[in-house]
N, C-alpha and C. Protein backbone atom coordinates (compact mmCIF):
# COMPACT_ATOMS: atom_id res chain seq x y z
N UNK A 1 -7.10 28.42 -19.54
CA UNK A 1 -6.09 27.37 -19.53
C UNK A 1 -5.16 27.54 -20.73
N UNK A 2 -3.76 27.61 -20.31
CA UNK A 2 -2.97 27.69 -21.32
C UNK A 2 -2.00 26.62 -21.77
N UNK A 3 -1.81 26.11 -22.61
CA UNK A 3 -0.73 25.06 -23.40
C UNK A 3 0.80 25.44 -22.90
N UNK A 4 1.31 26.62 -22.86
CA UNK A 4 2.65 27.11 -22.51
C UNK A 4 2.53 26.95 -21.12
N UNK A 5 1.41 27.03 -20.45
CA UNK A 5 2.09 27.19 -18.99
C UNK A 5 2.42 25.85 -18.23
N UNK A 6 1.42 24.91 -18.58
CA UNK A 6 1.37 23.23 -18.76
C UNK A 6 2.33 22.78 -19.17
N UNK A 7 3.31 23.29 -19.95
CA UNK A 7 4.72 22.61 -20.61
C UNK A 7 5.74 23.40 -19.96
N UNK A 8 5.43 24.60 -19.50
CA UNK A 8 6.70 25.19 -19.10
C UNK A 8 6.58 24.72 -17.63
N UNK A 9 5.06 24.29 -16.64
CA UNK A 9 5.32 23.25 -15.77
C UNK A 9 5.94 22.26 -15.54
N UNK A 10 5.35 21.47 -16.58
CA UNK A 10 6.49 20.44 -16.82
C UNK A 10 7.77 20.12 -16.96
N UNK A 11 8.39 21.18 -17.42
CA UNK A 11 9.78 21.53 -18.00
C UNK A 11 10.56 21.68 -16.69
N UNK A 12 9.64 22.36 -15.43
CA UNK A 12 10.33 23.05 -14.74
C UNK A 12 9.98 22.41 -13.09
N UNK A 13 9.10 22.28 -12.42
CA UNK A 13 8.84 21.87 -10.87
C UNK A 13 8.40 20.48 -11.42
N UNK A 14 7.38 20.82 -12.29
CA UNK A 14 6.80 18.97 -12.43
C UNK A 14 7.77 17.96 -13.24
N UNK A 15 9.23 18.43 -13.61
CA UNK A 15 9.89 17.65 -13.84
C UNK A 15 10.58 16.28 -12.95
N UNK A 16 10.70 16.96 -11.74
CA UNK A 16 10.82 15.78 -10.34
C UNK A 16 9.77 14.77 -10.31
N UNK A 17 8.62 14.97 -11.07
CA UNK A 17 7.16 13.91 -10.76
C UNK A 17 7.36 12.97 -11.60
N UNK A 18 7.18 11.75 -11.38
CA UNK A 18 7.29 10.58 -11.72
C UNK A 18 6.48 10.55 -13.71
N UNK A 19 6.99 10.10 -14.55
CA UNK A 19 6.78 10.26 -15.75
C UNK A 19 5.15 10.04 -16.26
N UNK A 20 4.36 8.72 -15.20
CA UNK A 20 3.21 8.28 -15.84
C UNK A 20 2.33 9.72 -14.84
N UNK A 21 3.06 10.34 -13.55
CA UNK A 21 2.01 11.31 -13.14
C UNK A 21 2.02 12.83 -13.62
N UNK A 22 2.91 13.05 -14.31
CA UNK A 22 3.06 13.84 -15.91
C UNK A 22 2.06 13.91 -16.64
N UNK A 23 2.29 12.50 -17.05
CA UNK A 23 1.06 12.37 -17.89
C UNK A 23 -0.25 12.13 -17.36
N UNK A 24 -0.13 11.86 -16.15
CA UNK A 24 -1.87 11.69 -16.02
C UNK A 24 -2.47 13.45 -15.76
N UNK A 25 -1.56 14.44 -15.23
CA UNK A 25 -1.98 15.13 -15.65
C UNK A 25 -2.73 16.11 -17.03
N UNK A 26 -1.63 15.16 -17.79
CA UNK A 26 -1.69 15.96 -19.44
C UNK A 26 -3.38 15.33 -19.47
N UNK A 27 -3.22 13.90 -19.54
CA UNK A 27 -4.76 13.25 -19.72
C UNK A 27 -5.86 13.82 -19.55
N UNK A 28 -5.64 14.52 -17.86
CA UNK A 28 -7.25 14.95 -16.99
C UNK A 28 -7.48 16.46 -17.49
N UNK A 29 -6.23 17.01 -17.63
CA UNK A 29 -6.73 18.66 -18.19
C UNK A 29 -7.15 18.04 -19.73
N UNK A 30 -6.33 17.59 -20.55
CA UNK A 30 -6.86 17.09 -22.22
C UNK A 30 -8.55 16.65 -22.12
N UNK A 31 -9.10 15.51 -20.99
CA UNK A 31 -10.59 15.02 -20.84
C UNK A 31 -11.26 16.74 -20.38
N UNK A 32 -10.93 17.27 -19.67
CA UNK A 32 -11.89 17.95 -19.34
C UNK A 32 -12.15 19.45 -20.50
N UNK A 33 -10.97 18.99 -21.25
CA UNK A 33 -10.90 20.23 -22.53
C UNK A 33 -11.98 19.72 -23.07
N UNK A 34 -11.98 18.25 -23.70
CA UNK A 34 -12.54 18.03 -24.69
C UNK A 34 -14.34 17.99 -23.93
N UNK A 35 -14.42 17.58 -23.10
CA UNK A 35 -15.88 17.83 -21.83
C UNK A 35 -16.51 19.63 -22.64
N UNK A 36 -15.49 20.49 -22.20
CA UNK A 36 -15.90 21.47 -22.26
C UNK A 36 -16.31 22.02 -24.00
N UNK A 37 -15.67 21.09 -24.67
CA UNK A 37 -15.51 21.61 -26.46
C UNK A 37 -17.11 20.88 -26.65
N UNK A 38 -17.05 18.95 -25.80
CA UNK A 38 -18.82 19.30 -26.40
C UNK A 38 -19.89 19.79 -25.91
N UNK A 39 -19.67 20.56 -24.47
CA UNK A 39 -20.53 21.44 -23.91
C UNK A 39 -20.73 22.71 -24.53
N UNK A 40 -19.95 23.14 -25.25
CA UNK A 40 -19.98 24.03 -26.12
C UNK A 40 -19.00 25.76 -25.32
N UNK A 41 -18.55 24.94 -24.33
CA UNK A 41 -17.78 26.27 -23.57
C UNK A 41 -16.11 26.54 -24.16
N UNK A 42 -15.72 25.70 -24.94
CA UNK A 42 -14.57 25.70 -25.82
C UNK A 42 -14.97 25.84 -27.22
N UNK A 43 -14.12 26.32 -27.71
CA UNK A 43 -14.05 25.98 -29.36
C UNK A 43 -12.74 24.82 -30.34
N UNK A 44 -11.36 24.58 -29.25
CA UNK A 44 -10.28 24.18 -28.76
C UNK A 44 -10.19 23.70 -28.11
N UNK A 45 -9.48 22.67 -27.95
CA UNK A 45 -8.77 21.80 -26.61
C UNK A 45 -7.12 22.26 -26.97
N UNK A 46 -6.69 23.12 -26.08
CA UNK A 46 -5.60 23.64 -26.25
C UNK A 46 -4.44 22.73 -25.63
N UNK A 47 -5.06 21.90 -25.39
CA UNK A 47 -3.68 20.51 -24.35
C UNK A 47 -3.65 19.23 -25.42
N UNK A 48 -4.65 19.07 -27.04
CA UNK A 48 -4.22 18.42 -27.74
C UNK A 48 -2.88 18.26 -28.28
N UNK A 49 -2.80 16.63 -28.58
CA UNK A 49 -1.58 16.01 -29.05
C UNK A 49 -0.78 16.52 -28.14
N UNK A 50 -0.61 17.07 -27.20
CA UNK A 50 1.02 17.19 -26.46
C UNK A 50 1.75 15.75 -25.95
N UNK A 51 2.66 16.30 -26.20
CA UNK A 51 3.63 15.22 -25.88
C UNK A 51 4.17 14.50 -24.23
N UNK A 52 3.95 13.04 -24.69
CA UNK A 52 3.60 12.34 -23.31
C UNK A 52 5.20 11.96 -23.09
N UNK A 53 5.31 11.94 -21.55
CA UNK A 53 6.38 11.25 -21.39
C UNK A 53 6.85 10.02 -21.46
N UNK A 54 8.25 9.71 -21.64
CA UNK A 54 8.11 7.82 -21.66
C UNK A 54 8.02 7.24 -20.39
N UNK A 55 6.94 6.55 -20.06
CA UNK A 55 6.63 5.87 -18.41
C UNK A 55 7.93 4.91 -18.67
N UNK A 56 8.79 3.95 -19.14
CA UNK A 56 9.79 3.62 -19.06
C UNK A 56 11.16 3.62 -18.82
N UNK A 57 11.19 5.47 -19.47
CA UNK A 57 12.58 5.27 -19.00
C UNK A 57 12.43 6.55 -18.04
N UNK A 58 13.71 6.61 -16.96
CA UNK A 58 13.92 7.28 -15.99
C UNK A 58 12.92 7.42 -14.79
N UNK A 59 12.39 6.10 -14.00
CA UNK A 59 11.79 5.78 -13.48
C UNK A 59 11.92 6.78 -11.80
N UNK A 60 11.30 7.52 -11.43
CA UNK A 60 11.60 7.93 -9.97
C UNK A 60 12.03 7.01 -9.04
N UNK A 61 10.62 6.12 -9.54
CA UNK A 61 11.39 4.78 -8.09
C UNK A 61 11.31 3.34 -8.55
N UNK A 62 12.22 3.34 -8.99
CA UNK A 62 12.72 2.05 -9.89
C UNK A 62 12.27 0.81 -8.68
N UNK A 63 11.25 0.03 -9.55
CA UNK A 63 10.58 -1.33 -8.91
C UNK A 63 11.84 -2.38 -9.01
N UNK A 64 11.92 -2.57 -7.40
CA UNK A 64 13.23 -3.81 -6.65
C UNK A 64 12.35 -4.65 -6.54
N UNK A 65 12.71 -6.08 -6.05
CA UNK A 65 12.43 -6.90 -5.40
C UNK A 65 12.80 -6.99 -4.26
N UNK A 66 11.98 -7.75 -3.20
CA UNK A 66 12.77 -7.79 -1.67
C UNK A 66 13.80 -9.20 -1.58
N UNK A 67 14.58 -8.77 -0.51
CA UNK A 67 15.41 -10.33 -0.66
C UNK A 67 14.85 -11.06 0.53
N UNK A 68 14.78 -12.07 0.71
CA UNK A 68 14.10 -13.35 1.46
C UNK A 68 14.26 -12.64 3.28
N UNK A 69 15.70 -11.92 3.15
CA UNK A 69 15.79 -11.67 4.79
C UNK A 69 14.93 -9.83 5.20
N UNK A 70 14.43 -9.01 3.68
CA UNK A 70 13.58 -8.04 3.95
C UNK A 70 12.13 -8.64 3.94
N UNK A 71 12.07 -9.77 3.31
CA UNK A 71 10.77 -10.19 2.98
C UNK A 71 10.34 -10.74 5.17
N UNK A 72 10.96 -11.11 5.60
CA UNK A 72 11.04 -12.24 6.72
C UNK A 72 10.72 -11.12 7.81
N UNK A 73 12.00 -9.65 7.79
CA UNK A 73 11.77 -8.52 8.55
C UNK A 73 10.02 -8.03 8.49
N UNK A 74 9.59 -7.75 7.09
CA UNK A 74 8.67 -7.08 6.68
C UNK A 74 7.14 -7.42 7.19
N UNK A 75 7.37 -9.22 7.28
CA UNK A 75 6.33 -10.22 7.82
C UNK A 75 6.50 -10.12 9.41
N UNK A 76 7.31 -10.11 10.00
CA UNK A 76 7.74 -9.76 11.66
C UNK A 76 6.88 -8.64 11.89
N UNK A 77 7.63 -7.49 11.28
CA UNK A 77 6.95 -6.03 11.66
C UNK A 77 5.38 -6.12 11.58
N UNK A 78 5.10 -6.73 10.47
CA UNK A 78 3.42 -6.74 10.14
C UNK A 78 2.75 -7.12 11.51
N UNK A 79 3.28 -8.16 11.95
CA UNK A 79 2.19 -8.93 12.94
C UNK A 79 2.36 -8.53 14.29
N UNK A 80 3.73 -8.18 14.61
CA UNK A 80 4.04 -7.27 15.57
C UNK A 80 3.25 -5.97 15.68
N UNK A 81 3.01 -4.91 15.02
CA UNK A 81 2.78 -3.80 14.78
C UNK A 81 1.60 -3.51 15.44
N UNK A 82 0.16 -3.99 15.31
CA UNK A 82 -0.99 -3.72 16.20
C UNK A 82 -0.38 -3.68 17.89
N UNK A 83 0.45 -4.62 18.18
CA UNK A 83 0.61 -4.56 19.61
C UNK A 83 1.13 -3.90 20.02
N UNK A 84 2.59 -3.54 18.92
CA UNK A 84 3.62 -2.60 19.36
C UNK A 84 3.35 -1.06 19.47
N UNK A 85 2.20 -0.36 18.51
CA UNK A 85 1.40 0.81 18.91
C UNK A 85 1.13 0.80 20.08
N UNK A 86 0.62 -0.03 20.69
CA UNK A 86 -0.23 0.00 22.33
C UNK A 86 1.41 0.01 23.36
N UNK A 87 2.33 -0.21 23.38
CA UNK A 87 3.58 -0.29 23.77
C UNK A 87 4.39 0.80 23.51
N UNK A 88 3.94 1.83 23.03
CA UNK A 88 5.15 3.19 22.99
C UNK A 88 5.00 4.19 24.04
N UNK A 89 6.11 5.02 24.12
CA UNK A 89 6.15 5.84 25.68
C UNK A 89 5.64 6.95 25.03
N UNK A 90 5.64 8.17 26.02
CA UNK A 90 5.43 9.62 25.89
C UNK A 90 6.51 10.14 25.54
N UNK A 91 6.85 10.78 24.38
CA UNK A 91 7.87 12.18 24.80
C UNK A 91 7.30 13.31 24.45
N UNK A 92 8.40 14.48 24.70
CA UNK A 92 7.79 15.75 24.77
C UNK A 92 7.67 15.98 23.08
N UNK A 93 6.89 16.96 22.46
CA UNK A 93 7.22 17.54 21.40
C UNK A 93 8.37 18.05 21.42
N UNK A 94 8.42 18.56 19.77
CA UNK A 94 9.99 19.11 19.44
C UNK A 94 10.00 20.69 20.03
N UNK A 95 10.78 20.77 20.72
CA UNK A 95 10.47 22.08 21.20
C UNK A 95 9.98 22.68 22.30
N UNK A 96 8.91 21.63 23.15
CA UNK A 96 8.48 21.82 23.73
C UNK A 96 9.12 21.82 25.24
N UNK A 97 8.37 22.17 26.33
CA UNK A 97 9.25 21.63 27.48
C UNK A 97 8.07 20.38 28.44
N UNK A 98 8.44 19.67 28.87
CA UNK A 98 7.75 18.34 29.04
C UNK A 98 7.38 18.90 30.44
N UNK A 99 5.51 19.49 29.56
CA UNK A 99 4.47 19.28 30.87
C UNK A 99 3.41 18.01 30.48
N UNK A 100 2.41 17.70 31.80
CA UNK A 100 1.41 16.83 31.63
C UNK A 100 0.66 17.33 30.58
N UNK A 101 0.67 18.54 30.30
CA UNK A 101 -0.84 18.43 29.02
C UNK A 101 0.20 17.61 27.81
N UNK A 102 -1.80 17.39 27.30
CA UNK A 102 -1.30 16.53 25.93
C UNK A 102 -1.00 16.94 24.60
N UNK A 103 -0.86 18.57 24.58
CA UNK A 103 -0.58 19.11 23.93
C UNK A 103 1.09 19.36 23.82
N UNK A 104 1.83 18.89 24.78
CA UNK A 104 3.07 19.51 25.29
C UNK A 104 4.20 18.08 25.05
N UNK A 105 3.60 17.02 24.53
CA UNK A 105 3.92 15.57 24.10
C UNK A 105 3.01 14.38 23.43
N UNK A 106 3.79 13.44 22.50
CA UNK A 106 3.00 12.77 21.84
C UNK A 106 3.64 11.43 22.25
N UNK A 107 3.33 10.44 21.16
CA UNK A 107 3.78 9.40 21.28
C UNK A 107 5.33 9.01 20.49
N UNK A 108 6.27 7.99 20.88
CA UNK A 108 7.30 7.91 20.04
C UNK A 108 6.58 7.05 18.90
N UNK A 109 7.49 7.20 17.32
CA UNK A 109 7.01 6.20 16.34
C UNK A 109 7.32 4.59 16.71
N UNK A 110 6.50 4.13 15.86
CA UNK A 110 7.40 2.68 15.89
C UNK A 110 8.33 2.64 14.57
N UNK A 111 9.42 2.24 15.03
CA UNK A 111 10.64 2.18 13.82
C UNK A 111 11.12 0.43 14.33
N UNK A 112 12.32 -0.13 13.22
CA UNK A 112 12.62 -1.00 12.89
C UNK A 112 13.62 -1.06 14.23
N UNK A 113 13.98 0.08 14.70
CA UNK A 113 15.06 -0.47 15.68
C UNK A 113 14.27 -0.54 17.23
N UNK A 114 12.94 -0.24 17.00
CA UNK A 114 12.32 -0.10 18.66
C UNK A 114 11.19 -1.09 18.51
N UNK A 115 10.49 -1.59 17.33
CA UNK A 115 9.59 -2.60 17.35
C UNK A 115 9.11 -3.58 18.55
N UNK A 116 10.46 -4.33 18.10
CA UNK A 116 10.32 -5.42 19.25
C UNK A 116 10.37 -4.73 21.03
N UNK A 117 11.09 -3.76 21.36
CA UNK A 117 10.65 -3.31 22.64
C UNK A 117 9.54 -2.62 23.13
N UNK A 118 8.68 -2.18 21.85
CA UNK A 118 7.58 -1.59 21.65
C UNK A 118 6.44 -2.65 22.14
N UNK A 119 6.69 -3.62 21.12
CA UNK A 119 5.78 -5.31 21.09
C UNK A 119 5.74 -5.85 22.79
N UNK A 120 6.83 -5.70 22.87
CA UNK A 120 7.19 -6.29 24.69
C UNK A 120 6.28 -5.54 25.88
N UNK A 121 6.46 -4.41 25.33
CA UNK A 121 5.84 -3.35 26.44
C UNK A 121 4.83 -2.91 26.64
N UNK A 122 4.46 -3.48 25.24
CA UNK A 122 2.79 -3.51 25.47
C UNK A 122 1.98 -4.37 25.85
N UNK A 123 2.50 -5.73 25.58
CA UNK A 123 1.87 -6.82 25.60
C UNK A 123 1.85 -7.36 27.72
N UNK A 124 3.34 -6.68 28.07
CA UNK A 124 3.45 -6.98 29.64
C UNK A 124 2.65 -5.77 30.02
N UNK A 125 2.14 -4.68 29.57
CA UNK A 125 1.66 -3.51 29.77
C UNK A 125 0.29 -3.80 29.84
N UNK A 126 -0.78 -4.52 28.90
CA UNK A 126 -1.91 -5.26 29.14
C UNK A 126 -2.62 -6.18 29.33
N UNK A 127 -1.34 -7.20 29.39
CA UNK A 127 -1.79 -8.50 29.52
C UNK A 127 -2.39 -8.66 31.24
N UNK A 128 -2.52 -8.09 31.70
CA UNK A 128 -2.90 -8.33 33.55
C UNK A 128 -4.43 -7.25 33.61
N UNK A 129 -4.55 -6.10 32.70
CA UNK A 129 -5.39 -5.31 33.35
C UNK A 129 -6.72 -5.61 31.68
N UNK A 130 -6.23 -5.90 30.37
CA UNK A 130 -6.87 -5.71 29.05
C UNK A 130 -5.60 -6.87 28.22
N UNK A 131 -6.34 -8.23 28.69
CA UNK A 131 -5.97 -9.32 27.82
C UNK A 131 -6.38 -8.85 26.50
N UNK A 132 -7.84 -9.13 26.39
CA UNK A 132 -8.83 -8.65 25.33
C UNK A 132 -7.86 -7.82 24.16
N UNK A 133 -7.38 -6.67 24.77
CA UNK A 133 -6.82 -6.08 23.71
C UNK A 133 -5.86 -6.35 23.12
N UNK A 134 -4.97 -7.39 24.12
CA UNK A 134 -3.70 -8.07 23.53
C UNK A 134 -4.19 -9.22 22.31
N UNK A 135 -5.36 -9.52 23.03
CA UNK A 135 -5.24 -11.25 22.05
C UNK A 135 -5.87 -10.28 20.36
N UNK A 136 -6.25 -9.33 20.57
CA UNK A 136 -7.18 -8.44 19.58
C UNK A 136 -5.91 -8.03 18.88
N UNK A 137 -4.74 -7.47 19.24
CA UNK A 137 -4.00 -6.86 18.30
C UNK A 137 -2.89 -8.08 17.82
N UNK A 138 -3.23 -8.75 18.65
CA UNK A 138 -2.16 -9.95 18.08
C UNK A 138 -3.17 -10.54 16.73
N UNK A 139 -4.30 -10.81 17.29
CA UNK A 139 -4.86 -11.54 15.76
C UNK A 139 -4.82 -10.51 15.06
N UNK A 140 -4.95 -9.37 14.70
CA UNK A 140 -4.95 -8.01 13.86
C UNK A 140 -3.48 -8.02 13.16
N UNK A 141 -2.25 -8.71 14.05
CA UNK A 141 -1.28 -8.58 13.32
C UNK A 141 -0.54 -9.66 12.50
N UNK A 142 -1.63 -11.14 13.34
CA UNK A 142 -1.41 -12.43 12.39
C UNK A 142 -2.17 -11.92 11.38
N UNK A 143 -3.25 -11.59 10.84
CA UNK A 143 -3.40 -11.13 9.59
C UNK A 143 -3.46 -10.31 8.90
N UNK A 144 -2.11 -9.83 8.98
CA UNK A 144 -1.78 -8.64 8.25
C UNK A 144 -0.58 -8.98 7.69
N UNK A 145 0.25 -9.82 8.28
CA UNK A 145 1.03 -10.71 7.70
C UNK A 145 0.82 -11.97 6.88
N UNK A 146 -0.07 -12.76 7.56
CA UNK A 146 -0.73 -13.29 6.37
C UNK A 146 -1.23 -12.65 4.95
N UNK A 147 -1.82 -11.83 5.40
CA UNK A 147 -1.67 -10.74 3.87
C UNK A 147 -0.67 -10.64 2.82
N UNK A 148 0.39 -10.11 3.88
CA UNK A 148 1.49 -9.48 2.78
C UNK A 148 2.04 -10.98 2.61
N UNK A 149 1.77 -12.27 3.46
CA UNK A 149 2.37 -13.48 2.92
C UNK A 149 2.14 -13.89 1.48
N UNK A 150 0.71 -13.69 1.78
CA UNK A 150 0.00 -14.08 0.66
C UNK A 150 -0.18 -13.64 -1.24
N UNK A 151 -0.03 -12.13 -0.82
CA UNK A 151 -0.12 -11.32 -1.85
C UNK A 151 1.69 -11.76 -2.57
N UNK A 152 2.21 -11.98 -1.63
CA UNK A 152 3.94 -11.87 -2.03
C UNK A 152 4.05 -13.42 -2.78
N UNK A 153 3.52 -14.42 -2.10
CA UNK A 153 3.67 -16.05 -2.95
C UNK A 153 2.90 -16.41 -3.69
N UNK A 154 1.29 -15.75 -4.06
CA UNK A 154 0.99 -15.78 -5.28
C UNK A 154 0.84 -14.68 -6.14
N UNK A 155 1.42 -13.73 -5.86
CA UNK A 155 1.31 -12.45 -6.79
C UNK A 155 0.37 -11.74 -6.99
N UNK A 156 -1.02 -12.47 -6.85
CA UNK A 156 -1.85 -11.81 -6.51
C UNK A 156 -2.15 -10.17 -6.01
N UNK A 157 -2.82 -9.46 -6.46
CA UNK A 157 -3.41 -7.74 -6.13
C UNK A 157 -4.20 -7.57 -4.94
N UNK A 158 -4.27 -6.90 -4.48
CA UNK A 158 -4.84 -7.04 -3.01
C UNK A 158 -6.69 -7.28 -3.48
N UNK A 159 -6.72 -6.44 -4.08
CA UNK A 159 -8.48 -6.80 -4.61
C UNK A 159 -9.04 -8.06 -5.14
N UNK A 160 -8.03 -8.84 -5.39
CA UNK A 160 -8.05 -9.94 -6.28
C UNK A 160 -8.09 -11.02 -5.11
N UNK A 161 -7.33 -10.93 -4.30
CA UNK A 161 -6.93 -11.29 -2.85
C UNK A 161 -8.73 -11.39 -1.99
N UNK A 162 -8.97 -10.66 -1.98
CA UNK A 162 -10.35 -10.04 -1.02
C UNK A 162 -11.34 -10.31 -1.87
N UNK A 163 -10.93 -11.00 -3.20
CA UNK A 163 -12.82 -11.21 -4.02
C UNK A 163 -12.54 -12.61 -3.80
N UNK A 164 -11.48 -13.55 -2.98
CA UNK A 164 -11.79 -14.52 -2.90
C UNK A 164 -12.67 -15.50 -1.95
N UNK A 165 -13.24 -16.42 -2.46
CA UNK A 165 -14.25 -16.99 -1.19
C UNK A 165 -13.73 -18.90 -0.97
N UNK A 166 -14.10 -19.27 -0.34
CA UNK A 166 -13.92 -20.61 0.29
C UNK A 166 -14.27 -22.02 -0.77
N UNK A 167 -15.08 -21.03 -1.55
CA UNK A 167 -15.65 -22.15 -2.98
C UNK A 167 -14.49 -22.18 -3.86
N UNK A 168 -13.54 -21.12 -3.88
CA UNK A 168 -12.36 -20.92 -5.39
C UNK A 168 -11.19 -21.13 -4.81
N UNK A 169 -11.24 -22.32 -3.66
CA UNK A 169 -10.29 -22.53 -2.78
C UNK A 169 -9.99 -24.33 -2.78
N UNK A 170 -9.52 -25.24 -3.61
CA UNK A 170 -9.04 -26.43 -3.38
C UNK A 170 -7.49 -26.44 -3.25
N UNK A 171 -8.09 -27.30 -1.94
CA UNK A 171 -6.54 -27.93 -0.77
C UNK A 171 -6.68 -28.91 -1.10
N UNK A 172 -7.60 -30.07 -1.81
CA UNK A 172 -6.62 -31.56 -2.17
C UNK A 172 -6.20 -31.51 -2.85
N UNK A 173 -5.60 -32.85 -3.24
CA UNK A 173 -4.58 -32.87 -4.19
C UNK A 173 -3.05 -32.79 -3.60
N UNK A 174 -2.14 -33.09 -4.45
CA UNK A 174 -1.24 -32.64 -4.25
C UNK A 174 0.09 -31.34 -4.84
N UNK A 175 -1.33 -30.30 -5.69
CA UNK A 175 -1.35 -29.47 -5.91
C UNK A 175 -2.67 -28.23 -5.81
N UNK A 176 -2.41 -27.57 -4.35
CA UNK A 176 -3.34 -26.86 -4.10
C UNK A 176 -3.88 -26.06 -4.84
N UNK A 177 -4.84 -25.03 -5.22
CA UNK A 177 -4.70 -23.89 -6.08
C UNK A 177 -5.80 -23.11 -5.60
N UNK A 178 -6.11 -22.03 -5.81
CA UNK A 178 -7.39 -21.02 -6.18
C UNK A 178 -7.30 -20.24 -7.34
N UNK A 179 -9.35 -20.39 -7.69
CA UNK A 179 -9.26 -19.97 -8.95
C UNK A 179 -9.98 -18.61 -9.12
N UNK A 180 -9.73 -17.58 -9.79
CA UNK A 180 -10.04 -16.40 -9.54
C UNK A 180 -11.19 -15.92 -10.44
N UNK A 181 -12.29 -15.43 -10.06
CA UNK A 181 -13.26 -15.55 -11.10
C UNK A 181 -12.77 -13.85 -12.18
N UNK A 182 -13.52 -14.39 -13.29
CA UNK A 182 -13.05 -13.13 -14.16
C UNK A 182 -13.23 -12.38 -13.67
N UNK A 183 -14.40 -11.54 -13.37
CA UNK A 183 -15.14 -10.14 -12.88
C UNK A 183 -13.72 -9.59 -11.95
N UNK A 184 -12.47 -10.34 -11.01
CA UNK A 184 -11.96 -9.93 -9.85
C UNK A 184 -10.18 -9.79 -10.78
N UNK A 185 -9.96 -10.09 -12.23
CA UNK A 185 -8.76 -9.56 -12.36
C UNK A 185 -9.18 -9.04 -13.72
N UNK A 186 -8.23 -8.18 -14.64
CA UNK A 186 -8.61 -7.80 -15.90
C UNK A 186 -7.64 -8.57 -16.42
N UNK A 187 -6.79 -9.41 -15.94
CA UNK A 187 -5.49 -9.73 -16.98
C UNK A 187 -6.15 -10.72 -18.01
N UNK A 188 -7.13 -11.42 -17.90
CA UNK A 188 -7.82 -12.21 -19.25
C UNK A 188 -9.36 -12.38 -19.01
N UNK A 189 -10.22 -12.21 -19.77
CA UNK A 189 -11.43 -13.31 -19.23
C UNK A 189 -11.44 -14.61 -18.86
N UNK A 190 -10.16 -15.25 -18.47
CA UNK A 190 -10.75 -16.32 -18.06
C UNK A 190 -10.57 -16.32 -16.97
N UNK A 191 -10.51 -17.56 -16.17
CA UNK A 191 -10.40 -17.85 -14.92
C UNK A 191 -9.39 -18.40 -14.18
N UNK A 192 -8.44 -17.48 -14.07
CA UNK A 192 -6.86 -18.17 -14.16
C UNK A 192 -6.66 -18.70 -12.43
N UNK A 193 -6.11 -19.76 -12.19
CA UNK A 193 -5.52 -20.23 -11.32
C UNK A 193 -4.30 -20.21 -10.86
N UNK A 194 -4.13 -19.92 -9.30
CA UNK A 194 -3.22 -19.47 -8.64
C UNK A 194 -2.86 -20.11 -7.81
N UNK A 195 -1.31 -20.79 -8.14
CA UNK A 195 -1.37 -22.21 -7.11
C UNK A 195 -0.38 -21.67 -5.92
N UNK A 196 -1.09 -22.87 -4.58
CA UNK A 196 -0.67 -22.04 -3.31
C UNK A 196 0.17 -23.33 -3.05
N UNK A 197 1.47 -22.54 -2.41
CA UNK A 197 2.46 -23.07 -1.79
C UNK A 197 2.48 -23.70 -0.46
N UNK A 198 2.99 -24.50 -0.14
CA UNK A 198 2.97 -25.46 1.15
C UNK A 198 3.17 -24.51 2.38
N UNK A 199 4.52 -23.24 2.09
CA UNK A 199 4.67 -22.66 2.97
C UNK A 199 3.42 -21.76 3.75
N UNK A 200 2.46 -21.16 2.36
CA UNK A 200 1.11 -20.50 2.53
C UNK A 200 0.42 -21.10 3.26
N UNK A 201 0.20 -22.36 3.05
CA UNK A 201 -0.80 -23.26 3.73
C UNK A 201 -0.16 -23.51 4.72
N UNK A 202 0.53 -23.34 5.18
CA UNK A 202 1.39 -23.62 6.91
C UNK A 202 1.05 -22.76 7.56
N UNK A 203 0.66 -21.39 6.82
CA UNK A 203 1.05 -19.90 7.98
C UNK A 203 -0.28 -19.86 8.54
């Protein structure tokens, strides 16, 4: 392992990679130097002190916010989406010429402009022969939107989200909340509370 070739990487293809995955490289070759220095298979960690990038500036993909009418699209697509898979046609591959094998065509994607005819065509597509699977992907896609409802109006992390239970959950009042036990966020030891919105409790 060499120090020059790691920087002249960097300098050169791994310059397009996002600044903190730069560095997490520098990190994992630097841990496994120093692994090997007290195993005794180094004498050197030849990736010491190198220089880290700034995770601040020149961000690859600069963190937006959504605006209320991507947020509204984003919640549509969610709950739509289980059904609208079961609702797409055949076409041929690229290239191919359109025989019955299934090698010779796939399925179309679901995109933002075919969703809803996707959603339609599936749902009139099984609702007469496999209800079952309709009422199945419809609840699959009420909560998946509920999800991203959820995670989006209290800010909440998805893990943080999923360590919650029915006990860290008060609805009286006229300020709802849940409270998150330490073990499920690192932002403090305590037990911070996360108050839920009227609209949350509607969906």
């Amino acid at each position: 392992m060499e120090r020059t070739k790691l920087e002249s990487w960097l300098a050169g293809p791994g310059a397009t990679r996002a600044a903190r995955t730069r560095n997490g490289y520098v990190s994992a070759l630097t841990s496994v130097c120093n692994w090997a220095i007290n195993a005794g298979r180094l004498t050197a960690n030849p990736f010491a002190r190198m220089h880290r990038a700034n995770e601040l500036a020149g961000a690859v993909r600069p963190r937006r916010t959504l605006s209320a009418d991507q947020l509204s699209r984003l919640l549509v697509a969610a709950r739509c989406r289980p059904l609208a898979e079961l609702g797409r046609i055949a076409v041929p591959r690229d290239g191919e010429p359109s025989r019955g094998k299934r090698c010779h065509w796939t399925y179309e994607p679901v995109t933002p402009a075919n969703i809803a005819e996707c959603y339609q065509r599936g749902k009139s597509r099984l609702a007469r022969t496999h209800p079952e699977r309709v009422a199945a992907a419809e609840a699959a896609g009420r909560l998946r939107a509920l999800v991203y409802k959820c995670l989006t109006l209290t800010g909440l992390r998805l893990g943080e989200l999923r360590s919650l239970s029915i006990g860290q959950v008060e609805l009286s009042g006229l300020a709802p909340y849940a409270t998150l036990k330490p073990t499920a966020t690192c932002r403090s030891t305590d037990s911070p509370r996360v108050g839920l919105c009227s609209s949350l409790l509607g969906a």
